[in-house]
N, C-alpha and C. Protein backbone atom coordinates (compact mmCIF):
# COMPACT_ATOMS: atom_id res chain seq x y z
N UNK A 1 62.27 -105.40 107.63
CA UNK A 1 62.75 -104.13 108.06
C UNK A 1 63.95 -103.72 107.26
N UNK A 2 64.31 -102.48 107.13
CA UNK A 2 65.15 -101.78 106.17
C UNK A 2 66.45 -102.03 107.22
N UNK A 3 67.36 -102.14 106.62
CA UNK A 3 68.81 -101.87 107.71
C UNK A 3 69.03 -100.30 108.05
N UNK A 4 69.81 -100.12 108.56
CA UNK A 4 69.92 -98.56 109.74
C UNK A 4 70.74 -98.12 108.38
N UNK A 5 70.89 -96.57 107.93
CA UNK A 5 71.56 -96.12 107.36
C UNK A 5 73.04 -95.67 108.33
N UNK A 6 74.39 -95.76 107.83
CA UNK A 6 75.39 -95.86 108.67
C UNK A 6 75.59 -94.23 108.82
N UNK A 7 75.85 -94.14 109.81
CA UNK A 7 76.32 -92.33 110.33
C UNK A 7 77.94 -91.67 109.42
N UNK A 8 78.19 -90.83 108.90
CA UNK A 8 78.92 -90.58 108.21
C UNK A 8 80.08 -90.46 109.17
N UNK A 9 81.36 -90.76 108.91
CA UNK A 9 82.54 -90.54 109.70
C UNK A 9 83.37 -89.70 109.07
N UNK A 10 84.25 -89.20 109.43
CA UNK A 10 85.27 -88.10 108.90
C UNK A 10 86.63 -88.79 108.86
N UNK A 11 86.96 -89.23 107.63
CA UNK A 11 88.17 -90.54 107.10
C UNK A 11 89.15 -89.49 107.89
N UNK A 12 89.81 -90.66 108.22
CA UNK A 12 91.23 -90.16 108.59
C UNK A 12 93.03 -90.46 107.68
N UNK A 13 92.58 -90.57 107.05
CA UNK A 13 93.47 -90.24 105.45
C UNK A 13 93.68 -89.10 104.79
N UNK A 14 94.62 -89.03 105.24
CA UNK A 14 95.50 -87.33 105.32
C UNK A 14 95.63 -87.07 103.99
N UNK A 15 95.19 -87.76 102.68
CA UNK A 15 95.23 -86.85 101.49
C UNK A 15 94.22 -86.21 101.04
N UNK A 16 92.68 -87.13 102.16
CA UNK A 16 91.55 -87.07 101.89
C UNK A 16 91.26 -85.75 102.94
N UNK A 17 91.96 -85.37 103.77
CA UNK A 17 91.71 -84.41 104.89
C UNK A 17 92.08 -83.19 103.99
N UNK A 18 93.77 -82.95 102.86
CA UNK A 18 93.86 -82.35 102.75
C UNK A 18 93.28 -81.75 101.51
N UNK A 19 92.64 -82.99 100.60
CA UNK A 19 91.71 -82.47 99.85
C UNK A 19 90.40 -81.48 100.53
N UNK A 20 89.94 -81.98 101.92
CA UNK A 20 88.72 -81.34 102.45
C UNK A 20 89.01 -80.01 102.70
N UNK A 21 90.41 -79.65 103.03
CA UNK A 21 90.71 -78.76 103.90
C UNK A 21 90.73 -77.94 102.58
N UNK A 22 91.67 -78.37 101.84
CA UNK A 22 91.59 -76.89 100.61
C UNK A 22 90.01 -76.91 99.56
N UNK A 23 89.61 -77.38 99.43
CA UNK A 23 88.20 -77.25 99.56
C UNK A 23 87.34 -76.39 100.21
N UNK A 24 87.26 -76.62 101.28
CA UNK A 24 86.86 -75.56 102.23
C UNK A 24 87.21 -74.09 101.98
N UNK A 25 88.92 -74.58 102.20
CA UNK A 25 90.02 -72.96 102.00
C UNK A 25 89.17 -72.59 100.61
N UNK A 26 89.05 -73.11 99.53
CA UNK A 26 88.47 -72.60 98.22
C UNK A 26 87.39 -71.18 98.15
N UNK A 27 86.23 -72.69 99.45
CA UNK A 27 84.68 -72.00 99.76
C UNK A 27 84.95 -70.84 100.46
N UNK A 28 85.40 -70.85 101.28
CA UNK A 28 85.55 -69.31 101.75
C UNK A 28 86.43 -68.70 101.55
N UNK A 29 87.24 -68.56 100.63
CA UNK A 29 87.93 -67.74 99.81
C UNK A 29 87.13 -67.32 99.03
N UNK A 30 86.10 -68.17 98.29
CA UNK A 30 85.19 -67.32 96.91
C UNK A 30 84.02 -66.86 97.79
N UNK A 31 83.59 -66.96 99.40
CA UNK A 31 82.60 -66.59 100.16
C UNK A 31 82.98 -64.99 100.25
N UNK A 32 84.73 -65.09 100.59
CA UNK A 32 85.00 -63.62 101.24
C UNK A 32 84.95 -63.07 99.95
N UNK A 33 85.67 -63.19 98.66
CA UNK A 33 85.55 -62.56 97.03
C UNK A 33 84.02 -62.02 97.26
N UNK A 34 83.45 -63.11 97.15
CA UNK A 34 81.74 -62.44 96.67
C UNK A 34 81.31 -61.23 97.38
N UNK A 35 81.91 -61.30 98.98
CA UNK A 35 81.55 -60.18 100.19
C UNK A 35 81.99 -58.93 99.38
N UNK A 36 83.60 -58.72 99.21
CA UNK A 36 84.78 -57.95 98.54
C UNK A 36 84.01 -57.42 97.82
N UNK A 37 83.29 -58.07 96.78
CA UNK A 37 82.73 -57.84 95.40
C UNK A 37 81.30 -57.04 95.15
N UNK A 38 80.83 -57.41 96.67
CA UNK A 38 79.10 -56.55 96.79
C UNK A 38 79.59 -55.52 97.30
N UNK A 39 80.70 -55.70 98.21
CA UNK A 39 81.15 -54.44 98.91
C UNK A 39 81.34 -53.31 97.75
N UNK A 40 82.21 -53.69 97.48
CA UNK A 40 82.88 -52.58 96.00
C UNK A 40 81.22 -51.87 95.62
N UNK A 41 80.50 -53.03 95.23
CA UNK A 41 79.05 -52.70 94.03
C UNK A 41 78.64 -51.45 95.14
N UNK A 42 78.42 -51.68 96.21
CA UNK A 42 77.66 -51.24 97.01
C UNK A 42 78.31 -49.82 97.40
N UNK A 43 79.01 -49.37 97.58
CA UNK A 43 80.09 -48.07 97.36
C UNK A 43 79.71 -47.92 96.31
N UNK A 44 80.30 -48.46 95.18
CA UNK A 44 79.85 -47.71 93.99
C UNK A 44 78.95 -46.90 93.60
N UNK A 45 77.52 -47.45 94.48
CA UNK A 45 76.32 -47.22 94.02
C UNK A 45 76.42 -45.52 95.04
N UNK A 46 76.97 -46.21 95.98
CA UNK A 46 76.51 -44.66 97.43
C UNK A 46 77.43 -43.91 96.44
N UNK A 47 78.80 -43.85 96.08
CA UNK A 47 79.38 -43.12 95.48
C UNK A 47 78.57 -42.15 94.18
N UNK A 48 77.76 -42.44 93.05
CA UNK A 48 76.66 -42.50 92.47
C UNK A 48 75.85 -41.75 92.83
N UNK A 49 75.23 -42.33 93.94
CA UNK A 49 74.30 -42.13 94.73
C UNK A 49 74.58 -40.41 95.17
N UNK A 50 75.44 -40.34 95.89
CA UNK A 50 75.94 -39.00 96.47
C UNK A 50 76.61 -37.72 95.05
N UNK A 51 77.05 -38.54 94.12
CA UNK A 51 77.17 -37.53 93.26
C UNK A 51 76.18 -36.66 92.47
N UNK A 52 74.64 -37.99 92.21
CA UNK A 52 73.67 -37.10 92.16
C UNK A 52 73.04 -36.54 92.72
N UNK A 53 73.41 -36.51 94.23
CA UNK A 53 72.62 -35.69 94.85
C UNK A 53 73.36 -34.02 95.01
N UNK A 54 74.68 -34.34 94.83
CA UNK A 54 75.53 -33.31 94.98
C UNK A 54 75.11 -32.24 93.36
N UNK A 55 74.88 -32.81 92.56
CA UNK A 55 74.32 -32.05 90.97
C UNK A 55 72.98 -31.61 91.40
N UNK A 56 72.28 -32.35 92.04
CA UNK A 56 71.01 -32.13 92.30
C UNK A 56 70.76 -30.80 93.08
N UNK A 57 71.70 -30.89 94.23
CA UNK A 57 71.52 -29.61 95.23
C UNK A 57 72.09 -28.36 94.63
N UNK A 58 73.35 -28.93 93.24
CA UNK A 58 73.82 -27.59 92.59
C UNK A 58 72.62 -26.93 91.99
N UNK A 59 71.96 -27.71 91.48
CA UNK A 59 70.98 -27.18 90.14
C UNK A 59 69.81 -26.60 91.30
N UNK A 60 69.64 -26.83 92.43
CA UNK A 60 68.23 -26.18 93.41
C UNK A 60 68.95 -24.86 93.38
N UNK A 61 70.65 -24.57 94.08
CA UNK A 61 71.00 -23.81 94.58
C UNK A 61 70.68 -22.72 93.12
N UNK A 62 71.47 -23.12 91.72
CA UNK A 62 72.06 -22.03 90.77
C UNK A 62 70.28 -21.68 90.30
N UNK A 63 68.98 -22.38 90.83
CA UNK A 63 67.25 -21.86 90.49
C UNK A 63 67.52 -21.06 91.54
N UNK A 64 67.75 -20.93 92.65
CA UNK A 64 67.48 -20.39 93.66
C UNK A 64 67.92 -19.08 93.54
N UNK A 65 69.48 -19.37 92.89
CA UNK A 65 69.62 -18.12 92.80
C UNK A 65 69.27 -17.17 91.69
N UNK A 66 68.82 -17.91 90.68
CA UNK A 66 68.01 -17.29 89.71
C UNK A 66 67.03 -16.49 90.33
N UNK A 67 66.45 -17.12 90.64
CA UNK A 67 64.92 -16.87 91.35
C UNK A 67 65.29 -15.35 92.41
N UNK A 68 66.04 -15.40 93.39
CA UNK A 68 66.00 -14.48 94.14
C UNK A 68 67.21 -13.19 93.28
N UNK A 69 67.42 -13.57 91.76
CA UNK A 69 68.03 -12.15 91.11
C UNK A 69 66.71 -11.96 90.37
N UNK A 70 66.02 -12.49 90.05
CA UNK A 70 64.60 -11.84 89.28
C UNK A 70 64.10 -11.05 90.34
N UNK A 71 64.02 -11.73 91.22
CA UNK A 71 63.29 -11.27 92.67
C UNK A 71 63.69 -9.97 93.03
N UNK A 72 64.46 -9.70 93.05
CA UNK A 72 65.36 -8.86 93.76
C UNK A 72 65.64 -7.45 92.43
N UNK A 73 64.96 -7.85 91.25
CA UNK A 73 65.01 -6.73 89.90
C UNK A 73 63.65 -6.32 89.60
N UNK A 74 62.41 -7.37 89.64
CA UNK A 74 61.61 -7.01 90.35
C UNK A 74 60.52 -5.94 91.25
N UNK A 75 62.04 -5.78 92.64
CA UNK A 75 61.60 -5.38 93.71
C UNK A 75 61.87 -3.93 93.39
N UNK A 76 63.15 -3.72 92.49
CA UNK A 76 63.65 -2.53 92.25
C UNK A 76 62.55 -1.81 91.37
N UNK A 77 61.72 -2.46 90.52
CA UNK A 77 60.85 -2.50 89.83
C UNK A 77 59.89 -1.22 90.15
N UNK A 78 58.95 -2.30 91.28
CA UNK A 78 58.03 -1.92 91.75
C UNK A 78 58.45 -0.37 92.95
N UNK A 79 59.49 -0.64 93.54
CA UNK A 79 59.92 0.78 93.96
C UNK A 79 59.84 1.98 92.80
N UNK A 80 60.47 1.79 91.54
CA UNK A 80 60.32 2.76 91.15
C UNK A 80 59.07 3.09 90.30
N UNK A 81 57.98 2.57 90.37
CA UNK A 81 56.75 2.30 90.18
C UNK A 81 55.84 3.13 91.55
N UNK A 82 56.44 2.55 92.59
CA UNK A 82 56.14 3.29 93.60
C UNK A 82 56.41 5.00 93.71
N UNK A 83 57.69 5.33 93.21
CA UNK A 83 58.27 6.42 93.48
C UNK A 83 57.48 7.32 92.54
N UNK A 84 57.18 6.82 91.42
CA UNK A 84 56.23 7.47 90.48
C UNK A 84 54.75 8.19 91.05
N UNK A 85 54.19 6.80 91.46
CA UNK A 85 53.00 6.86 92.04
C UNK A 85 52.80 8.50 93.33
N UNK A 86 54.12 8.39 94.17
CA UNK A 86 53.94 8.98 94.96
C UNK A 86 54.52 10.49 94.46
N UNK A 87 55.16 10.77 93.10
CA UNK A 87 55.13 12.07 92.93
C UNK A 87 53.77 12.33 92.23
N UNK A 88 53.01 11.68 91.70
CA UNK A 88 52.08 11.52 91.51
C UNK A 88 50.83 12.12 92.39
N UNK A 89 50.90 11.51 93.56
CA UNK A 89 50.25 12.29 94.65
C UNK A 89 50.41 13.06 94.92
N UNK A 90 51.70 13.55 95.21
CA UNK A 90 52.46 14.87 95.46
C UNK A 90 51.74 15.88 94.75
N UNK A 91 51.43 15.80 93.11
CA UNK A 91 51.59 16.74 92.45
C UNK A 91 49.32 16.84 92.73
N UNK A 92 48.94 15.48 92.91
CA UNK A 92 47.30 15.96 92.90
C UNK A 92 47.61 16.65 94.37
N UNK A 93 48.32 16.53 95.29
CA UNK A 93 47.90 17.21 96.82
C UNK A 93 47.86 18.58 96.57
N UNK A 94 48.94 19.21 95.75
CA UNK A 94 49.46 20.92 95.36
C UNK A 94 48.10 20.88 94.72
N UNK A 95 47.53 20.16 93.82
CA UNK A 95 46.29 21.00 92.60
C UNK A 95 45.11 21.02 93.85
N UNK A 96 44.95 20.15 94.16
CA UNK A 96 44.01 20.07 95.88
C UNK A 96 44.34 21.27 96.73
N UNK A 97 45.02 21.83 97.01
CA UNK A 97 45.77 22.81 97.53
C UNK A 97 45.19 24.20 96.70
N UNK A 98 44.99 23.91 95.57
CA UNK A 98 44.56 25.24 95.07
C UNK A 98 43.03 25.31 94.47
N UNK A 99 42.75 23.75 94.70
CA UNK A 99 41.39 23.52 94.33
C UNK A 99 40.77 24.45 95.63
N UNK A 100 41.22 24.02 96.94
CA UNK A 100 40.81 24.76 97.99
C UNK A 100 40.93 26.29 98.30
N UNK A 101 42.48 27.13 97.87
CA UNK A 101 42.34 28.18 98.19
C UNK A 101 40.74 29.06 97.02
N UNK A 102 41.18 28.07 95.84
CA UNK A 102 39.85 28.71 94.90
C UNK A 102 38.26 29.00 95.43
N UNK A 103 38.53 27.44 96.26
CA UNK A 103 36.99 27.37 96.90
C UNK A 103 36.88 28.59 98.29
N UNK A 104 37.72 28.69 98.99
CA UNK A 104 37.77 30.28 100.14
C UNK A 104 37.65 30.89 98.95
N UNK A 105 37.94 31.73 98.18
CA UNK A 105 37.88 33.02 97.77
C UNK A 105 36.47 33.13 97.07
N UNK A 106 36.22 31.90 96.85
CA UNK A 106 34.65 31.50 95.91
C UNK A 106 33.77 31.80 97.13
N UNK A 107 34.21 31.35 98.73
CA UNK A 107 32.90 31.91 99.69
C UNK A 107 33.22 32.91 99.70
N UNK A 108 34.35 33.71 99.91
CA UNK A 108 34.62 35.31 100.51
C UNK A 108 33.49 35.87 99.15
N UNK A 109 33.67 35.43 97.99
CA UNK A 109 32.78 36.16 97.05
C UNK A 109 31.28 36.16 96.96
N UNK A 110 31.23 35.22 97.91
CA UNK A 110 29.87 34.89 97.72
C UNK A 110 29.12 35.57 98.74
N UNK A 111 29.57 35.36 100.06
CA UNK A 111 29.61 36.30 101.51
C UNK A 111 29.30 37.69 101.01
N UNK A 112 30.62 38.24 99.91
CA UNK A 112 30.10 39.34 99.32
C UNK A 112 28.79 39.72 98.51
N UNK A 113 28.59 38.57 97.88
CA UNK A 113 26.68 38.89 97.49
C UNK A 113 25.93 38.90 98.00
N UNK A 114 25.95 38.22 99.41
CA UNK A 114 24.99 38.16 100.22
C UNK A 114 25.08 39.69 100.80
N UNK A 115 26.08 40.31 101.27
CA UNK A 115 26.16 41.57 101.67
C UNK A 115 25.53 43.09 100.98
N UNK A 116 25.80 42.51 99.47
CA UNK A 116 24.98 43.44 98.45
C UNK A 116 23.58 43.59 98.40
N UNK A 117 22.65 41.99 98.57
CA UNK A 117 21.44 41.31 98.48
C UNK A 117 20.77 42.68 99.58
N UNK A 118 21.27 42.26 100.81
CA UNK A 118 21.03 42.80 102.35
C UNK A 118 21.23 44.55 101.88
N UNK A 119 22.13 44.86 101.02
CA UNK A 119 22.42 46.50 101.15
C UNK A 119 21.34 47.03 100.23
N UNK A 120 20.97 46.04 98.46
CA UNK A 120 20.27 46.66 98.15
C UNK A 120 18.34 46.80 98.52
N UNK A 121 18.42 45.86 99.10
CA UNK A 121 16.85 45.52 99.63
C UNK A 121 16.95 47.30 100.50
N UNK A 122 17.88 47.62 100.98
CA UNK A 122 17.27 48.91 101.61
C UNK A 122 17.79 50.28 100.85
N UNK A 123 18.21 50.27 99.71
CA UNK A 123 18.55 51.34 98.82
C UNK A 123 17.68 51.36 97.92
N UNK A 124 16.32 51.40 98.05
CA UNK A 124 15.37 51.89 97.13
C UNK A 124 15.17 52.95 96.28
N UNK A 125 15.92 54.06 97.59
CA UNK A 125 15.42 55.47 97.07
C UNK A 125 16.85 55.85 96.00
N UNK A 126 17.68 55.15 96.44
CA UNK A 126 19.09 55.74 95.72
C UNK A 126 19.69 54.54 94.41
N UNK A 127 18.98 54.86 93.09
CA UNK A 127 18.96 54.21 92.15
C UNK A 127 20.25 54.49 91.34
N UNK A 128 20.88 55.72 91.16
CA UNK A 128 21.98 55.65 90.29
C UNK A 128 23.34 54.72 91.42
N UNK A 129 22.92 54.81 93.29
CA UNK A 129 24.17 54.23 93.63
C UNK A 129 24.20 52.63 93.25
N UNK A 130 22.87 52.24 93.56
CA UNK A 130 22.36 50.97 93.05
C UNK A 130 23.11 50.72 91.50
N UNK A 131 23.10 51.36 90.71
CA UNK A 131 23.75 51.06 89.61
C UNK A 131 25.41 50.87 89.28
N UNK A 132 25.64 51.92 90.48
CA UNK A 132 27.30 51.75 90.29
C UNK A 132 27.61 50.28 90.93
N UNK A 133 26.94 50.05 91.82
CA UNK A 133 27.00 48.74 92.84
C UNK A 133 26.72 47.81 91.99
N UNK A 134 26.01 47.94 90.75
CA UNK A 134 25.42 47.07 89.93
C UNK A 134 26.73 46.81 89.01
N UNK A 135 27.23 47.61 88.94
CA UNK A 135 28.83 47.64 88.00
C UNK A 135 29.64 47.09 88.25
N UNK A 136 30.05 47.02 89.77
CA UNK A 136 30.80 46.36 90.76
C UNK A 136 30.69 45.29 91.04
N UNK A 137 29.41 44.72 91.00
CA UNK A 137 28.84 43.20 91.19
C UNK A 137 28.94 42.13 89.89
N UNK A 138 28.82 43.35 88.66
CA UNK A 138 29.02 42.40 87.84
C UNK A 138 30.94 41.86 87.52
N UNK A 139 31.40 43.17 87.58
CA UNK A 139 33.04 42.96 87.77
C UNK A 139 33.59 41.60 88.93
N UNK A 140 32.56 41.36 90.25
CA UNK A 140 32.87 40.48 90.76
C UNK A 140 32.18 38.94 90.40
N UNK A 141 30.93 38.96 89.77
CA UNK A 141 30.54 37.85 88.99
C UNK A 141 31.61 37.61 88.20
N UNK A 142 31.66 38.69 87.18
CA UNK A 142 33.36 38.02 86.37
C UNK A 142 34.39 37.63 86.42
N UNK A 143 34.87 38.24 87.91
CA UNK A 143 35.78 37.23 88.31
C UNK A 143 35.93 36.17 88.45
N UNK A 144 34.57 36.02 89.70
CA UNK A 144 34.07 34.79 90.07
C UNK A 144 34.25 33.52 88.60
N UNK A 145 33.46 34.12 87.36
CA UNK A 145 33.47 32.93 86.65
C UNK A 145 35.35 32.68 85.88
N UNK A 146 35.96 34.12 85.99
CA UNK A 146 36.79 32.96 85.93
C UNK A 146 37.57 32.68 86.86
N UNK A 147 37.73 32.79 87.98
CA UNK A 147 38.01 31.91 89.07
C UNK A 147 36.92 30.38 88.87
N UNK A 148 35.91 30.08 88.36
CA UNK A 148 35.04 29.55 88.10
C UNK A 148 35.67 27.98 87.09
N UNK A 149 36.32 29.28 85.85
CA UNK A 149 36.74 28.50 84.71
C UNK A 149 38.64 27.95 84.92
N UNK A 150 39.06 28.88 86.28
CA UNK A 150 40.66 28.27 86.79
C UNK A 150 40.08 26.52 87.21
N UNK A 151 38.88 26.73 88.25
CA UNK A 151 38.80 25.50 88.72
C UNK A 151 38.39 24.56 87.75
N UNK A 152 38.01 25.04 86.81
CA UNK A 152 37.49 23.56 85.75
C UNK A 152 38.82 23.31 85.10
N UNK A 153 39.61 24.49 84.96
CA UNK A 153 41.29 24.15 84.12
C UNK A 153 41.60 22.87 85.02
N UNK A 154 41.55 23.29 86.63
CA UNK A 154 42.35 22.14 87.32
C UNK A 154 41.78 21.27 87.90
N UNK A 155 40.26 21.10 87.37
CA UNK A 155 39.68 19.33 87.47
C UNK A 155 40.36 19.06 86.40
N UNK A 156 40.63 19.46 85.49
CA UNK A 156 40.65 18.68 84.30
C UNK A 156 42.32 18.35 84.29
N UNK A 157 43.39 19.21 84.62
CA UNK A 157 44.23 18.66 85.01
C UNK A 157 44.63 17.34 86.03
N UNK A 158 43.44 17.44 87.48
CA UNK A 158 43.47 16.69 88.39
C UNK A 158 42.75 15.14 87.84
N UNK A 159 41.75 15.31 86.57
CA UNK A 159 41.38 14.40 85.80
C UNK A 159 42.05 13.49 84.74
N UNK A 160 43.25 14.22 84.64
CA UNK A 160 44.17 14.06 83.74
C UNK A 160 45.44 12.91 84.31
N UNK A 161 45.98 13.94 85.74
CA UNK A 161 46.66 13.17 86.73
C UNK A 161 46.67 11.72 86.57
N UNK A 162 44.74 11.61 87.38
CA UNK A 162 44.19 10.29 87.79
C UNK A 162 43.83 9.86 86.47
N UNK A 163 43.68 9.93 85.13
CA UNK A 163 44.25 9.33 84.11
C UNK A 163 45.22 8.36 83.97
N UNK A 164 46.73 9.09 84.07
CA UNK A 164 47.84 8.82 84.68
C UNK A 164 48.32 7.63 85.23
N UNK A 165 47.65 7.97 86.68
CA UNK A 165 47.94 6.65 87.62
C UNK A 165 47.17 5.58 87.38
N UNK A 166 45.94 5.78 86.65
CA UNK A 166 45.21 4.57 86.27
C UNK A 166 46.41 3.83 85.42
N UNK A 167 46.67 4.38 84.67
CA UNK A 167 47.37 3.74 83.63
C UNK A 167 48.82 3.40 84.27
N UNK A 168 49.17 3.74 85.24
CA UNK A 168 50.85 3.27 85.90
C UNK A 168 50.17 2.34 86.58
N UNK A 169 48.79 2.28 87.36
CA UNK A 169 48.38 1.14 88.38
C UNK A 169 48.27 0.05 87.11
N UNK A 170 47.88 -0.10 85.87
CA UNK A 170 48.19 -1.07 85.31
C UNK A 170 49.12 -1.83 84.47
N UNK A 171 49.93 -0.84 84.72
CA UNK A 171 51.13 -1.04 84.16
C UNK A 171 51.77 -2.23 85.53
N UNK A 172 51.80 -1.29 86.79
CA UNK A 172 51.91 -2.34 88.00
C UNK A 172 51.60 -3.62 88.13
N UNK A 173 50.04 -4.21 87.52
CA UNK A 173 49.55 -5.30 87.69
C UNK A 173 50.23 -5.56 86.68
N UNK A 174 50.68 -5.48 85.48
CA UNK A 174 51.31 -6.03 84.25
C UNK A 174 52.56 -6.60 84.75
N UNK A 175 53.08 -5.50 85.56
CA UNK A 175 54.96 -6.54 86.12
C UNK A 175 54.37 -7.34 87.25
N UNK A 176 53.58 -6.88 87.90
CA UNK A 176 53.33 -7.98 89.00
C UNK A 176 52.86 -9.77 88.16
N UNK A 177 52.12 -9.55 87.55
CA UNK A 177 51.87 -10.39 86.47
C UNK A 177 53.16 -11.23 85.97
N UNK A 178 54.04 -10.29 85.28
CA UNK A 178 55.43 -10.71 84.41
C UNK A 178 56.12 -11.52 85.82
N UNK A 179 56.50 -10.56 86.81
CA UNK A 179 57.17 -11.08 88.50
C UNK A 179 56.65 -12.23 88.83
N UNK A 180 55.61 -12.78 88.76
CA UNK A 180 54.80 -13.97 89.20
C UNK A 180 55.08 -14.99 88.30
N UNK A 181 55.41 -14.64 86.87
CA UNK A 181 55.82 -16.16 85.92
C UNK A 181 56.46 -16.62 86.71
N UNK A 182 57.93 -16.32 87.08
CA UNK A 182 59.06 -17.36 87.33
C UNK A 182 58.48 -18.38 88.50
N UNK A 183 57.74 -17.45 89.11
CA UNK A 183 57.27 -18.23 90.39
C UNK A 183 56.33 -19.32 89.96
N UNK A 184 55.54 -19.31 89.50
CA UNK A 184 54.55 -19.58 88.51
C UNK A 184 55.30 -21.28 87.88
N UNK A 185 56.47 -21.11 87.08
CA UNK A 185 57.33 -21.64 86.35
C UNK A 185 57.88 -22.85 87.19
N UNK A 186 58.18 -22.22 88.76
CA UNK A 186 59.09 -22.91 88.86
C UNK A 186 58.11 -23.84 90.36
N UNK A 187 56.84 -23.15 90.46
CA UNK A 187 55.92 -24.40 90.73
C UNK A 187 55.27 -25.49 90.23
N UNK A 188 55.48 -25.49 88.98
CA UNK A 188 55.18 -26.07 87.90
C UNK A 188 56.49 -27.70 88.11
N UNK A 189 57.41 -27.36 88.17
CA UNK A 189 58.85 -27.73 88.14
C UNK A 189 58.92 -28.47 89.77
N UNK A 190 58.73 -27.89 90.76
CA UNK A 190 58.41 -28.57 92.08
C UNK A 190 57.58 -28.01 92.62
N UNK A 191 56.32 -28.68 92.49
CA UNK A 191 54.85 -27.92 92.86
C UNK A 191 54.75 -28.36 94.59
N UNK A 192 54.40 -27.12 95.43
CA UNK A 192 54.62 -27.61 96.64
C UNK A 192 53.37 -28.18 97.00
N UNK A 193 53.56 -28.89 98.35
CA UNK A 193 51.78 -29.56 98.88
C UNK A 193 51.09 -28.67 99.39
């Protein structure tokens, strides 16, 4: 059989105690240093840590505000895009306006041929009045055509108009287009889910 291994005792020789003791004092002196020392690291890092986030939120804020001065030049944009549009209308409602009084005076004239139709079917016997009436009718055909040839002046103006706005409505989609890069740009940059 092996002999018992002896249990360790704690000498009682006070040079050997005070070697243990500052020993010890050593170990946890360089225990608390090392603490001291992660501590510091560890600040450092949050310190770090918080400064880039503080650059980070500058640079969202100074897009942001990019973003809402495009936005906002834009908007002024399309108002006066708008304001166009609607003198625009303005000006086809007035030619509409006279497209119509043209068209009344075109029935009152016409009402009037029908009235002639009806007068001469019973003036058989009276041929020279028939002729003066015939004089008269043609003076109001001539009017008629050019009241005839006013209204083709102002399709063709009202054709002209809507020319016009075709070409401002694409001018519109063109800035709406241009307005949409930044947005465009800056989903690209932080694309949302």
């Amino acid at each position: 059989m092996a002999p018992e291994e002896a249990e360790p005792k704690a000498s009682s020789d006070e040079s050997v105690m005070q070697a243990q003791y500052l020993r010890s004092l050593s170990s946890f002196e360089g225990i608390m240093l090392a603490q001291i020392e992660m501590k510091k690291q560890l600040s450092n890092r949050l310190n770090w840590t918080m400064r880039a986030g503080l650059i980070l939120l500058g640079v969202i804020a100074f897009s942001i505000l990019i973003l809402l001065l495009t936005l906002s030049s834009q908007i002024n944009r399309i108002s006066d895009v708008v304001v166009n549009i609607n003198g625009h209308f303005d000006s086809i409602t007035t030619r509409m306006d006279r497209v119509s009084q043209t068209m009344a005076s075109m029935e009152k004239r016409v009402a009037l041929m029908g009235a002639i139709e009806s007068s001469t079917a019973g003036m058989d016997d009276e041929m020279s009045k028939m002729l003066t009436e015939m004089h008269s009718m043609k003076k109001s055909v001539a009017g008629i055509r050019g009241e005839v040839s006013v209204v083709k002046d102002e399709m063709a103006a009202i054709s002209s108009t809507i020319s016009g706005m075709n070409a401002e409505v694409g001018i519109m989609g063109r800035e709406m287009h241009h307005m949409s890069q930044p947005a465009r740009s800056l989903n690209r940059i932080f694309p949302f889910p």
